[in-house]
C-alpha atoms as a PDB file:
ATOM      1  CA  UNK A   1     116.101 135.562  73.923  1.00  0.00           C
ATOM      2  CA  UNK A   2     116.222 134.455  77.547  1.00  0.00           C
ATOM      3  CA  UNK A   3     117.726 131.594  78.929  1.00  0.00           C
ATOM      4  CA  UNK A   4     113.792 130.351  80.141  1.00  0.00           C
ATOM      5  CA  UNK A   5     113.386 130.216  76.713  1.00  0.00           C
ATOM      6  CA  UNK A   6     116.127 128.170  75.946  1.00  0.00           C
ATOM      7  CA  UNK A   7     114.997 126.058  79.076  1.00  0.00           C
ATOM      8  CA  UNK A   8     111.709 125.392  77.136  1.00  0.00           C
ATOM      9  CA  UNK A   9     112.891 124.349  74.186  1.00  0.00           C
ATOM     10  CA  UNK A  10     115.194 121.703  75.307  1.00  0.00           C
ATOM     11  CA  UNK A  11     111.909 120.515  77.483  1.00  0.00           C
ATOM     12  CA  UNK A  12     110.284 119.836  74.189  1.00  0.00           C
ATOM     13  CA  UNK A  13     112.630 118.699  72.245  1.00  0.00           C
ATOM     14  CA  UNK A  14     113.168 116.294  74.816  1.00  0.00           C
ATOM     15  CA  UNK A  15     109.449 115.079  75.391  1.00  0.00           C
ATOM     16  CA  UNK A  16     108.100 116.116  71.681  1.00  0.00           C
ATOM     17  CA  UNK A  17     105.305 117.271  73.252  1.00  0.00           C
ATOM     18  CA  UNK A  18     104.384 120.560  74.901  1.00  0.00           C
ATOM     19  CA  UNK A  19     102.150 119.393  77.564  1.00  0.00           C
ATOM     20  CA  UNK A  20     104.009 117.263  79.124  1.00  0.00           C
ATOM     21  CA  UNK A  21     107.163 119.642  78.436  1.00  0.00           C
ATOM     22  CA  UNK A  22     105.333 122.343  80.043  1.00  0.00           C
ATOM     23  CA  UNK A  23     104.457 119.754  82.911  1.00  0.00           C
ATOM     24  CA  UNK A  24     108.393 118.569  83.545  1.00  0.00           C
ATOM     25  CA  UNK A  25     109.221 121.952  83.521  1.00  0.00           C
ATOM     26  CA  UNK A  26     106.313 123.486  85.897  1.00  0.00           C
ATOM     27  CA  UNK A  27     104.627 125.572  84.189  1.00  0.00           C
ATOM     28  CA  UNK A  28     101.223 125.952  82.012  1.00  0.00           C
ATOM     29  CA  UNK A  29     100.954 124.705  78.981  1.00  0.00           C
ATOM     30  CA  UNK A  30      99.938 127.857  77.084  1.00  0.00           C
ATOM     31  CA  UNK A  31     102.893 129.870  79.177  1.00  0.00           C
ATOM     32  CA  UNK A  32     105.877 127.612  77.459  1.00  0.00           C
ATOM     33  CA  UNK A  33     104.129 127.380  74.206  1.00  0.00           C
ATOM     34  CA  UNK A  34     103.895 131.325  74.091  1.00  0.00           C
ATOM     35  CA  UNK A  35     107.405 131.473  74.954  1.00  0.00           C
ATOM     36  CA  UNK A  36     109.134 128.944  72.767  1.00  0.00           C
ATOM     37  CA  UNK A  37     106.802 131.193  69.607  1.00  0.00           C
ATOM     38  CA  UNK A  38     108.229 133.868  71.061  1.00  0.00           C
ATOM     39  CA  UNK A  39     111.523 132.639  70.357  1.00  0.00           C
ATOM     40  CA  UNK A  40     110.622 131.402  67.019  1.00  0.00           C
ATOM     41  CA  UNK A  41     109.481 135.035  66.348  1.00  0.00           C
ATOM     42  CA  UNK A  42     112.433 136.717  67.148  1.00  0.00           C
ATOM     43  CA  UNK A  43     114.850 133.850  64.679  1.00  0.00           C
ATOM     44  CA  UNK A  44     112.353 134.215  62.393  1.00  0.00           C
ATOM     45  CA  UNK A  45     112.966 130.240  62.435  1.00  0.00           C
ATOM     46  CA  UNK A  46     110.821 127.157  63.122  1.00  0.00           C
ATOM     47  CA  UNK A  47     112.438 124.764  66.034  1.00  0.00           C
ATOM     48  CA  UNK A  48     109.723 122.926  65.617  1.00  0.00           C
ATOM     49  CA  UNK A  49     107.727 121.186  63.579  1.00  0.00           C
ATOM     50  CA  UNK A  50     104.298 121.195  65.122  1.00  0.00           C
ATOM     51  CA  UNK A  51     102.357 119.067  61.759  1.00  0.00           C
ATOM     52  CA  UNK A  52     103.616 115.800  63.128  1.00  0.00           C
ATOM     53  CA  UNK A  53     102.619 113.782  66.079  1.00  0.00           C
ATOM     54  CA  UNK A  54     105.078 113.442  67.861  1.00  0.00           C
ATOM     55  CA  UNK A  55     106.381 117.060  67.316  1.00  0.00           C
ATOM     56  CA  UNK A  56     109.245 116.453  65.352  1.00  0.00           C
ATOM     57  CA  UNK A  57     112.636 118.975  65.167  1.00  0.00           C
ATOM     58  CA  UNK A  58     113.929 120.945  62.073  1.00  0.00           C
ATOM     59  CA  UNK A  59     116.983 120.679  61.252  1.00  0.00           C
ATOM     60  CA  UNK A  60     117.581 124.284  61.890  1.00  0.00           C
ATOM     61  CA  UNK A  61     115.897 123.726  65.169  1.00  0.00           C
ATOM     62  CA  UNK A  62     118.324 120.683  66.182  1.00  0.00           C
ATOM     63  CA  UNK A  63     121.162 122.972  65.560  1.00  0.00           C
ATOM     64  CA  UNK A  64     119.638 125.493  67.919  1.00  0.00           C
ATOM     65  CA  UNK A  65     118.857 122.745  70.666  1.00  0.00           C
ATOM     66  CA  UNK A  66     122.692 121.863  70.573  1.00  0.00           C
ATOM     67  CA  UNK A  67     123.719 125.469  71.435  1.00  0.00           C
ATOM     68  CA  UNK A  68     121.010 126.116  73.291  1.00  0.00           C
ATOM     69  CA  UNK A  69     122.089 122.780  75.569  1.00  0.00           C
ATOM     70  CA  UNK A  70     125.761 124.549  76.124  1.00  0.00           C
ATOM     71  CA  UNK A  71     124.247 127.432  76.762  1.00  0.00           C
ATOM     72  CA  UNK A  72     121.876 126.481  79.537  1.00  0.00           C
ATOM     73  CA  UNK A  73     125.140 124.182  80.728  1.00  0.00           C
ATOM     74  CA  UNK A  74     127.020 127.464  80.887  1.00  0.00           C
ATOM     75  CA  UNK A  75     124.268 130.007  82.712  1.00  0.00           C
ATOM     76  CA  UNK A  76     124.485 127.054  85.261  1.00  0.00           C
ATOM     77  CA  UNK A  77     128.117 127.105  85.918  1.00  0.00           C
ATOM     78  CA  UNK A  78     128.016 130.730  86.939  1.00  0.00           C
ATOM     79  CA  UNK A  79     125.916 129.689  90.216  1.00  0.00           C
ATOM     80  CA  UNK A  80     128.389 126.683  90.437  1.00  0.00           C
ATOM     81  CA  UNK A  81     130.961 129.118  90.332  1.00  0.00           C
ATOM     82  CA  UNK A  82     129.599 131.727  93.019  1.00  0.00           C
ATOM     83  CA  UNK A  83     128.951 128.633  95.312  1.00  0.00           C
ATOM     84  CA  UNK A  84     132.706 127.488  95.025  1.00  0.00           C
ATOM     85  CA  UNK A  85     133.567 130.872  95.577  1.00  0.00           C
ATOM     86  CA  UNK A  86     131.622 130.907  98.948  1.00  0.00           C
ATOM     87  CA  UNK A  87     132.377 127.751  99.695  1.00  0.00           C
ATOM     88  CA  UNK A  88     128.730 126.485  99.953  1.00  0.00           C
ATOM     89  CA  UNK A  89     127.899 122.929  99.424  1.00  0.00           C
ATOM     90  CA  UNK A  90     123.908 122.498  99.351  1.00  0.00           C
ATOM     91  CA  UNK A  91     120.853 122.601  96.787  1.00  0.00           C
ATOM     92  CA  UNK A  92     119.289 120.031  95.133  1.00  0.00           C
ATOM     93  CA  UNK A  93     121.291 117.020  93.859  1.00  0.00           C
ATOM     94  CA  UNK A  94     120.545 114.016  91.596  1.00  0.00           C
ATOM     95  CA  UNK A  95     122.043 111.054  92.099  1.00  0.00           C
ATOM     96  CA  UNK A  96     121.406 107.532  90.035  1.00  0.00           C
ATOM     97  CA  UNK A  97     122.687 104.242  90.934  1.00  0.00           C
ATOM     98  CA  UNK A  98     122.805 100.784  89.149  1.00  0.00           C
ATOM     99  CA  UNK A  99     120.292  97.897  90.952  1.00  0.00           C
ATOM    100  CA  UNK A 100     123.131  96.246  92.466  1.00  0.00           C
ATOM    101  CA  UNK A 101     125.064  98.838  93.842  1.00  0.00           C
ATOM    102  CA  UNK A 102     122.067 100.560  95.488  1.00  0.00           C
ATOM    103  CA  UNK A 103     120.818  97.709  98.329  1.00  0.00           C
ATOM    104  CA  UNK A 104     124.324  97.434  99.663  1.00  0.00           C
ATOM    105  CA  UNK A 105     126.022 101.213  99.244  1.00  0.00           C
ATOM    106  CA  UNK A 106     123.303 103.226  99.769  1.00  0.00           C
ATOM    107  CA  UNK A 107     122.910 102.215 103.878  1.00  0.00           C
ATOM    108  CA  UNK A 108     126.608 102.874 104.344  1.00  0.00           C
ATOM    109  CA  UNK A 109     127.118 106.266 103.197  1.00  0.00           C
ATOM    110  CA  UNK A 110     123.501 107.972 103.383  1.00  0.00           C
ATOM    111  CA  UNK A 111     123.365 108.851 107.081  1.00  0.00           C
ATOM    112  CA  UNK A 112     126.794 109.602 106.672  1.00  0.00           C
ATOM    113  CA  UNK A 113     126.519 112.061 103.992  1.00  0.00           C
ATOM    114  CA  UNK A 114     123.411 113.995 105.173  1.00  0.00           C
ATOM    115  CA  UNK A 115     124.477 114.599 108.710  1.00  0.00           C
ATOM    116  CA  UNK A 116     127.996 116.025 107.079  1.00  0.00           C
ATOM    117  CA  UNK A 117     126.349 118.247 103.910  1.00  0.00           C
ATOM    118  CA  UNK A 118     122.235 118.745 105.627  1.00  0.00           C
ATOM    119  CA  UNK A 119     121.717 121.680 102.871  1.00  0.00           C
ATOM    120  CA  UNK A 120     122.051 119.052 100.041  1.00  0.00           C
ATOM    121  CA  UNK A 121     118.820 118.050  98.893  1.00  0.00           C
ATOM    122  CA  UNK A 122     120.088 114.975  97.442  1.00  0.00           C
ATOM    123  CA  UNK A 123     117.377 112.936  95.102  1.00  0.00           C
ATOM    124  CA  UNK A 124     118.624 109.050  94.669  1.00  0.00           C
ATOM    125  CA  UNK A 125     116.770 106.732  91.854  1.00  0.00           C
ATOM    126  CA  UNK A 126     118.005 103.025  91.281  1.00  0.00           C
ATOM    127  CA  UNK A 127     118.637 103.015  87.151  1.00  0.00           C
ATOM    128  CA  UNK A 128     120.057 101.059  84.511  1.00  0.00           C
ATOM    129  CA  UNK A 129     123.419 101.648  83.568  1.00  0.00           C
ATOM    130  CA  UNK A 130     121.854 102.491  80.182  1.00  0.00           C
ATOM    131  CA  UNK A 131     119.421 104.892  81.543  1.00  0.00           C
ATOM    132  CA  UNK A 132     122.395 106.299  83.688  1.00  0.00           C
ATOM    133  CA  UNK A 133     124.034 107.343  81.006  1.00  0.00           C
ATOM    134  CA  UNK A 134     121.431 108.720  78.898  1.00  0.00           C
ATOM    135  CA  UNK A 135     120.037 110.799  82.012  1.00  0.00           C
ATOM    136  CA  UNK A 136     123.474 111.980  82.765  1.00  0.00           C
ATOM    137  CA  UNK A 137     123.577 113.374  78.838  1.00  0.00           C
ATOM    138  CA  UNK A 138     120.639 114.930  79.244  1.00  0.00           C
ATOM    139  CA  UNK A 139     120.903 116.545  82.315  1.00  0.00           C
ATOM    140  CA  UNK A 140     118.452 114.298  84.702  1.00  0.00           C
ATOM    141  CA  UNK A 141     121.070 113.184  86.410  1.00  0.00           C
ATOM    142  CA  UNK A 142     123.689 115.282  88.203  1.00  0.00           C
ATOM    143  CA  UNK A 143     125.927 111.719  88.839  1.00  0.00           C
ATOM    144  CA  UNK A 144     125.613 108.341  89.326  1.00  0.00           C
ATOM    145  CA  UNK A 145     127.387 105.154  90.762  1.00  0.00           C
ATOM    146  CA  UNK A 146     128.149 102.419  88.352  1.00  0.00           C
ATOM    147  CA  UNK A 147     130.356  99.907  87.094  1.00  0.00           C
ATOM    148  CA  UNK A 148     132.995 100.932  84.891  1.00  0.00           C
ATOM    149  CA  UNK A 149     134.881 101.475  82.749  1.00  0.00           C
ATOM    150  CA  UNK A 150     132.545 103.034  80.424  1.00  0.00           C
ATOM    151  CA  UNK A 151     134.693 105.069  77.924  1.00  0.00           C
ATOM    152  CA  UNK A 152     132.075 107.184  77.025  1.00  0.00           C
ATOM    153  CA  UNK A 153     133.269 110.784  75.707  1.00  0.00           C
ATOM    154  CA  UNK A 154     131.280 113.154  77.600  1.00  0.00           C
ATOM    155  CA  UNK A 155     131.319 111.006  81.089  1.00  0.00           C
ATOM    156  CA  UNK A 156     134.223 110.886  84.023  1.00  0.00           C
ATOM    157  CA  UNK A 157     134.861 108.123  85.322  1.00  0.00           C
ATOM    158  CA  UNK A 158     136.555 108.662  89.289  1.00  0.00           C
ATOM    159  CA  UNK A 159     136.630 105.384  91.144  1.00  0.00           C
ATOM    160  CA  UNK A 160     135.190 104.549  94.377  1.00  0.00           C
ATOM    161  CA  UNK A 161     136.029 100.925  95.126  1.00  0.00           C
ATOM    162  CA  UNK A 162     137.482  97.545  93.653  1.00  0.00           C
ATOM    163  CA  UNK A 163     134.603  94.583  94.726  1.00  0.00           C
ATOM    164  CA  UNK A 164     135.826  91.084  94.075  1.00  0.00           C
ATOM    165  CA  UNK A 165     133.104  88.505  92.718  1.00  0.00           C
ATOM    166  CA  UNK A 166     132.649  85.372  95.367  1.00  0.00           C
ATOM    167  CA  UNK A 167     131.302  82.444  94.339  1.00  0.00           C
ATOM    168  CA  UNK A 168     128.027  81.404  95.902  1.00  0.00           C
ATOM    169  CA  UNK A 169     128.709  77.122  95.868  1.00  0.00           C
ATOM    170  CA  UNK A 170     125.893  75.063  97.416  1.00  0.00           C
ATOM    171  CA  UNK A 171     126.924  71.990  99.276  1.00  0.00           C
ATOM    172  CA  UNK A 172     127.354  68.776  96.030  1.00  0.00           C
ATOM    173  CA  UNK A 173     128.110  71.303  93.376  1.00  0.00           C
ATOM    174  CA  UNK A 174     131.023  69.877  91.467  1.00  0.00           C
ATOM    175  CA  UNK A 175     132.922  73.089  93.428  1.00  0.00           C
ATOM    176  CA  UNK A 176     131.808  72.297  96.712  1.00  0.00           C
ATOM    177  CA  UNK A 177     135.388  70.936  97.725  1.00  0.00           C
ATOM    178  CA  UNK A 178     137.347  73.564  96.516  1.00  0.00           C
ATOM    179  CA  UNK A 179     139.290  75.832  99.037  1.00  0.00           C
ATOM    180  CA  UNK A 180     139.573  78.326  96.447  1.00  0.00           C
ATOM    181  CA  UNK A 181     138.439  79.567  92.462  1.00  0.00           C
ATOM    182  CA  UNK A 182     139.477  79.945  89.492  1.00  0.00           C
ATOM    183  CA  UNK A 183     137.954  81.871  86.714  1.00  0.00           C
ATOM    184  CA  UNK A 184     138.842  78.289  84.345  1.00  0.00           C
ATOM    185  CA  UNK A 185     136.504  76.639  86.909  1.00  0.00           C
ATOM    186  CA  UNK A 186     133.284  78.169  85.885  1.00  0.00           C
ATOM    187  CA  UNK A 187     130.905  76.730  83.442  1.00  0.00           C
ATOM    188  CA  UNK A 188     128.431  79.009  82.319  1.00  0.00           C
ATOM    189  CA  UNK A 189     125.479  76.455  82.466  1.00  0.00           C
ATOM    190  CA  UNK A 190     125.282  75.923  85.925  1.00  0.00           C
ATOM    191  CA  UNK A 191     125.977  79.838  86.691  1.00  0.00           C
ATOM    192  CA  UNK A 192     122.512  81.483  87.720  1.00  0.00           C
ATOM    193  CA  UNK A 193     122.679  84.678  85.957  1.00  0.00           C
ATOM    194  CA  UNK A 194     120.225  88.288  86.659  1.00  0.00           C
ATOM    195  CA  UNK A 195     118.205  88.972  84.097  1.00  0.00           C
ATOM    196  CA  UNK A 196     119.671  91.138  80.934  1.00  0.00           C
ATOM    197  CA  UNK A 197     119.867  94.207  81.419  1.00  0.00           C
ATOM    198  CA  UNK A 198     122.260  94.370  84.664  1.00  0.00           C
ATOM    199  CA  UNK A 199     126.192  95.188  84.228  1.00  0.00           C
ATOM    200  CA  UNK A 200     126.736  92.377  86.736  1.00  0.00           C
ATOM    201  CA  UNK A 201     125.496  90.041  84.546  1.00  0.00           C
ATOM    202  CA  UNK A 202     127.360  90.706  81.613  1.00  0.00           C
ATOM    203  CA  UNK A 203     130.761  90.275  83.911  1.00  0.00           C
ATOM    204  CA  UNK A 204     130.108  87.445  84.850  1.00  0.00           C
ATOM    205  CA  UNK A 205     129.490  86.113  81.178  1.00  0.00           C
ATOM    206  CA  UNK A 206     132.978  88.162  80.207  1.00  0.00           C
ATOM    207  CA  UNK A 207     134.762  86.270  83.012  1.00  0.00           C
ATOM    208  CA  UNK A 208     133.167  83.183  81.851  1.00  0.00           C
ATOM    209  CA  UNK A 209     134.203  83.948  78.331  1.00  0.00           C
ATOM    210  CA  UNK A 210     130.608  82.197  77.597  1.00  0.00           C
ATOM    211  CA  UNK A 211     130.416  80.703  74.318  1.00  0.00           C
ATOM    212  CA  UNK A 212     127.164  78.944  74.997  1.00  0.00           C
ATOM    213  CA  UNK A 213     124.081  80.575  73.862  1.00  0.00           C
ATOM    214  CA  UNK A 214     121.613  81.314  76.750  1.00  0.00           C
ATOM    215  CA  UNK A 215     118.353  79.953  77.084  1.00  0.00           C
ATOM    216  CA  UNK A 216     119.184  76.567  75.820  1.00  0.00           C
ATOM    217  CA  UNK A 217     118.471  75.095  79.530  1.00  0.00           C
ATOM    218  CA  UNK A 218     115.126  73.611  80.615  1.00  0.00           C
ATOM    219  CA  UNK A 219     114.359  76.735  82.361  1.00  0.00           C
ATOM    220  CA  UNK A 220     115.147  80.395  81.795  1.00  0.00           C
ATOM    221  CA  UNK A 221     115.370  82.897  84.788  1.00  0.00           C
ATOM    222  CA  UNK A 222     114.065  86.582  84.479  1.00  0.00           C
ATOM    223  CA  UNK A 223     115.159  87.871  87.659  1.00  0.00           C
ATOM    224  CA  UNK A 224     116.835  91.212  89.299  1.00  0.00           C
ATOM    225  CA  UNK A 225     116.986  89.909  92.559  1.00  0.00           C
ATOM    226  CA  UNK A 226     120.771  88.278  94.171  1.00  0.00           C
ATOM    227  CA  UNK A 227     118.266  86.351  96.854  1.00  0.00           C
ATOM    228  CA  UNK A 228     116.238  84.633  94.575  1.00  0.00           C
ATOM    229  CA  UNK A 229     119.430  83.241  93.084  1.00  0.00           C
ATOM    230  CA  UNK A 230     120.790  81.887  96.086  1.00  0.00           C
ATOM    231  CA  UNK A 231     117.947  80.870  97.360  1.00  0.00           C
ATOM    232  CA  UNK A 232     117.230  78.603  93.645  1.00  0.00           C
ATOM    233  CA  UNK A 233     121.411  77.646  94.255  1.00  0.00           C
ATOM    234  CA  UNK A 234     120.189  76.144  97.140  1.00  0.00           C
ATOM    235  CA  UNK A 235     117.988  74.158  95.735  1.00  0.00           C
ATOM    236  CA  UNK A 236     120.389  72.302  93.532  1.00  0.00           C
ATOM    237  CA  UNK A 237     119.774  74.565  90.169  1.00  0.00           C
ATOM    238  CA  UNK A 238     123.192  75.650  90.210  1.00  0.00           C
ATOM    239  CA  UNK A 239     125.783  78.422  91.605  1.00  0.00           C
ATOM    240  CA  UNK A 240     126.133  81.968  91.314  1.00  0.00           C
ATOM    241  CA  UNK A 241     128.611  84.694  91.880  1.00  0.00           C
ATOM    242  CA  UNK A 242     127.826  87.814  93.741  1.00  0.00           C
ATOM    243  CA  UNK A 243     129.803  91.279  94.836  1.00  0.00           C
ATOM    244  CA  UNK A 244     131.558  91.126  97.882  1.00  0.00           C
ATOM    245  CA  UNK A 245     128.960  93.625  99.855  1.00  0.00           C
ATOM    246  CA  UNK A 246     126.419  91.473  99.141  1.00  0.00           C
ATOM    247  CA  UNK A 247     128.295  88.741 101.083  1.00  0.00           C
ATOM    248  CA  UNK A 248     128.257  90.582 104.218  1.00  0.00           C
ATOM    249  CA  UNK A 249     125.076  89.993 105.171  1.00  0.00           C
ATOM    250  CA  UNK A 250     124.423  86.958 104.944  1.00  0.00           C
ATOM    251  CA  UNK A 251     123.483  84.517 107.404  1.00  0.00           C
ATOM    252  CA  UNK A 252     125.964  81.696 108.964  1.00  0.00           C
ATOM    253  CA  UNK A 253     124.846  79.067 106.619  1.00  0.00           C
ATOM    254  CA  UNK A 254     125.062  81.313 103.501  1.00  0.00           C
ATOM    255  CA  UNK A 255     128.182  82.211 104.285  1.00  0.00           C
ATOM    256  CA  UNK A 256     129.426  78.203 104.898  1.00  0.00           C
ATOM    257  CA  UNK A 257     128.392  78.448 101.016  1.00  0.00           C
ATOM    258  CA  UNK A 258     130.860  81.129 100.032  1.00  0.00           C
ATOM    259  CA  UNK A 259     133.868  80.413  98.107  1.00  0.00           C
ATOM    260  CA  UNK A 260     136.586  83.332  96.933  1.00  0.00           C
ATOM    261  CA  UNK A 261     138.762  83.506  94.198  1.00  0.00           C
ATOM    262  CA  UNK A 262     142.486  83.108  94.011  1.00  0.00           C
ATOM    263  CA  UNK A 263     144.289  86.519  93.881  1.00  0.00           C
ATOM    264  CA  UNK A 264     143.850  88.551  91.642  1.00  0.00           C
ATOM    265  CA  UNK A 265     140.510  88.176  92.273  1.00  0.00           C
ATOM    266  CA  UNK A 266     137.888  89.084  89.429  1.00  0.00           C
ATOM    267  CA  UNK A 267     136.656  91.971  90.506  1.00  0.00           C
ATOM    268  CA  UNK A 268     134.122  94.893  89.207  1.00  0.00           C
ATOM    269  CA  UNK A 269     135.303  98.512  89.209  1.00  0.00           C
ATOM    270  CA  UNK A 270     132.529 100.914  90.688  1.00  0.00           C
ATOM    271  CA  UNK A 271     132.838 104.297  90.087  1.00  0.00           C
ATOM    272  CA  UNK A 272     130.864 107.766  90.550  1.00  0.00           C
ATOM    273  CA  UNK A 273     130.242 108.920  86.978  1.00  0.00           C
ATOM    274  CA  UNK A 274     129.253 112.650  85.892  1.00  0.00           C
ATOM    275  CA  UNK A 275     129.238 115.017  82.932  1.00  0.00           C
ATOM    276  CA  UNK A 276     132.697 115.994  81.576  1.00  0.00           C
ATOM    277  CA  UNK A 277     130.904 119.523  81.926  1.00  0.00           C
ATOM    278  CA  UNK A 278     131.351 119.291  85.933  1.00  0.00           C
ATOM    279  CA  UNK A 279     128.641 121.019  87.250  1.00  0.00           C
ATOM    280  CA  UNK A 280     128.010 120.863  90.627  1.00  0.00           C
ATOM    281  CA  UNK A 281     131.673 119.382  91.274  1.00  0.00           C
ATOM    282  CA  UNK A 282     131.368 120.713  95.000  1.00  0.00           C
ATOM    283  CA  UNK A 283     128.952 118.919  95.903  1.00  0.00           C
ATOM    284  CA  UNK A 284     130.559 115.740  93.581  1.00  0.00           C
ATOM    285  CA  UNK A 285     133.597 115.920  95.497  1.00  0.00           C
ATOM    286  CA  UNK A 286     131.822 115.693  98.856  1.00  0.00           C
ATOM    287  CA  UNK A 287     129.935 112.596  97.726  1.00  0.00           C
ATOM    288  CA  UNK A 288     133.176 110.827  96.838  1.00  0.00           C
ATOM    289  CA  UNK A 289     134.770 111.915  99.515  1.00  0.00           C
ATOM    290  CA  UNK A 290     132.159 110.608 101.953  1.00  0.00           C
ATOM    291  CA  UNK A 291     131.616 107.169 100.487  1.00  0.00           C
ATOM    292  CA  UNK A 292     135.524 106.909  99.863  1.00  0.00           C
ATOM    293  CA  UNK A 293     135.627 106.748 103.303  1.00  0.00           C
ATOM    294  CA  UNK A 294     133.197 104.157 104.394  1.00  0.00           C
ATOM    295  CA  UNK A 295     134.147 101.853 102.094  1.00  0.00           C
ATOM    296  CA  UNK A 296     137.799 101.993 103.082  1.00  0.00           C
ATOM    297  CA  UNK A 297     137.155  99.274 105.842  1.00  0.00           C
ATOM    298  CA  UNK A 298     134.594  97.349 104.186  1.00  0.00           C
ATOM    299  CA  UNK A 299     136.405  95.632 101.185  1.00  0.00           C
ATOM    300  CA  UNK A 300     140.350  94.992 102.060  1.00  0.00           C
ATOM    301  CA  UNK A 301     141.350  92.722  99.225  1.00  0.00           C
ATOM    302  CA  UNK A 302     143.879  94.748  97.017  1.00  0.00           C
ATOM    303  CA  UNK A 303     145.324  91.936  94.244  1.00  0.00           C
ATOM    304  CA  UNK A 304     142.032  91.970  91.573  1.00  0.00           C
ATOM    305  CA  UNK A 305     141.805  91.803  88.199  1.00  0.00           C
ATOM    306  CA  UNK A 306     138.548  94.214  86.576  1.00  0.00           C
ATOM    307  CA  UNK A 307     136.573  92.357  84.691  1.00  0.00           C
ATOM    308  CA  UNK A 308     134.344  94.655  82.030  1.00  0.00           C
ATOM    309  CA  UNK A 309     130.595  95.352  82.935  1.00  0.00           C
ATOM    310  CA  UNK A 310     129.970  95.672  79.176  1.00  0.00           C
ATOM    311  CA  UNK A 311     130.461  93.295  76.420  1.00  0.00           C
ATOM    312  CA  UNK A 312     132.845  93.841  73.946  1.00  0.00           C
END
């Protein structure tokens, strides 16, 4: 038994497919099948049962693709632990982060972080928070920025930053003329929302405490984009609420648009998320130390109150 083997067999398990196991995992197709019968052989067990389509797992086999998962977890940590030892902070790196963190963080710590740590290979994909979390699980995903809390078991939760929601108020909204918001001011049927599917979404429908079923509206909007909903604000369709970064760019006018909320402030908690298994902490730690400190400057406001990304 070799811990290749055990590398295989979580790569079809995973994909239920041997192809396109043997593809994820870089080698031929006969190579990993021989080696995952090989296995078999030795147990004297079936993992896998290949009769179905997808290839489904016995139940013998799922309780070998459990310890098989800790064990490839565990053969991992002894490089982790060499590299601590050394002091070396470099290799290949996945990070994930939600749709609307990425436009805004991303350019303020990147340059940052790969002039400090250049033998980091660090691979960045824009993800669900759903897809976050199932990558991190299965090992896709070394970390990932989202908003929390979570409360998820196997995932740590280290926050980055508190970023306050600011209302987006075109000029004869029924908010226009207020200096400042309340959460009791927003009506849910004049809020343009992102599409479902995004975190920020759902806290703005917690903060609303929307009772109103969506959809019932002459239109409905499909739409991942923070831009398109100013831009339809602007056009008399409603308001919206956005995170603070993605205030800062705005233009003049935008901005004359902009309309904050009374301390506390709602606010969303964004945090870097990994598995409770730690690997590759080093190079974890350097991450949050690096965008810990660009972000220091960028949002002040202190006096917030989180609002869930999730609905409960």
């Amino acid at each position: 038994m070799t811990i290749t083997q055990l590398q295989y067999v979580l790569a079809v398990a995973e994909y239920r497919n041997f192809t396109q196991a043997a593809e994820k995992s870089f080698v031929t197709q006969p190579t990993l099948s021989m080696q995952v019968q090989k296995l078999e052989d030795e147990l004297d067990i079936l993992i896998f049962d290949r009769s179905k389509k997808p290839i489904s797992i016995t139940e013998v086999g799922k309780k070998i693709v459990a310890q098989a998962k800790n064990i490839v977890n565990e053969a991992e940590r002894i490089k982790d632990i060499v590299d601590q030892e050394k002091g070396f902070i470099g290799g290949e790196y996945t990070l994930g982060i939600i749709p609307t963190v990425m436009p805004t963080l991303l350019p303020m710590f990147l340059k940052a972080f790969i002039n400090k740590y250049p033998k980091v290979n660090l691979i960045i994909k824009e993800q669900s928070t759903e897809n976050l979390i199932q990558n991190i699980q299965d090992g896709h995903l070394d970390a990932a920025i989202a908003a929390t809390p979570l409360e998820i078991d196997y995932i740590i939760e280290r926050p980055l930053y508190y970023e306050p929601f600011v209302g987006y108020v075109p000029k004869g909204h029924r908010l226009s003329s207020c200096s400042k918001l309340v959460p009791e001011d927003l009506d849910v049927s004049d809020i343009l929302l992102l599409q479902d599917g995004h975190c920020f979404r759902e806290g703005v429908l917690n903060l609303c405490k929307a009772t109103k079923k969506l959809g019932e509206d002459h239109f409905e909007l499909q739409s991942g984009s923070f831009e398109t909903l100013i831009n339809l604000s602007n056009e008399g369709l409603g308001m919206t609420l956005l995170p603070f970064l993605n205030t800062l760019e705005l233009d003049k006018e935008k901005k004359e648009n902009l309309k904050y909320f009374k301390d506390p402030s709602p606010a969303r908690e964004v945090s870097l998320i990994y598995h409770k298994s730690e690997l590759k902490i080093q190079i974890t730690e350097a991450l949050r130390d690096v965008i810990s400190g660009v972000i220091r400057g960028a949002i002040a406001f202190q006096d917030v109150k989180i609002i869930s990304p999730i609905t409960k």
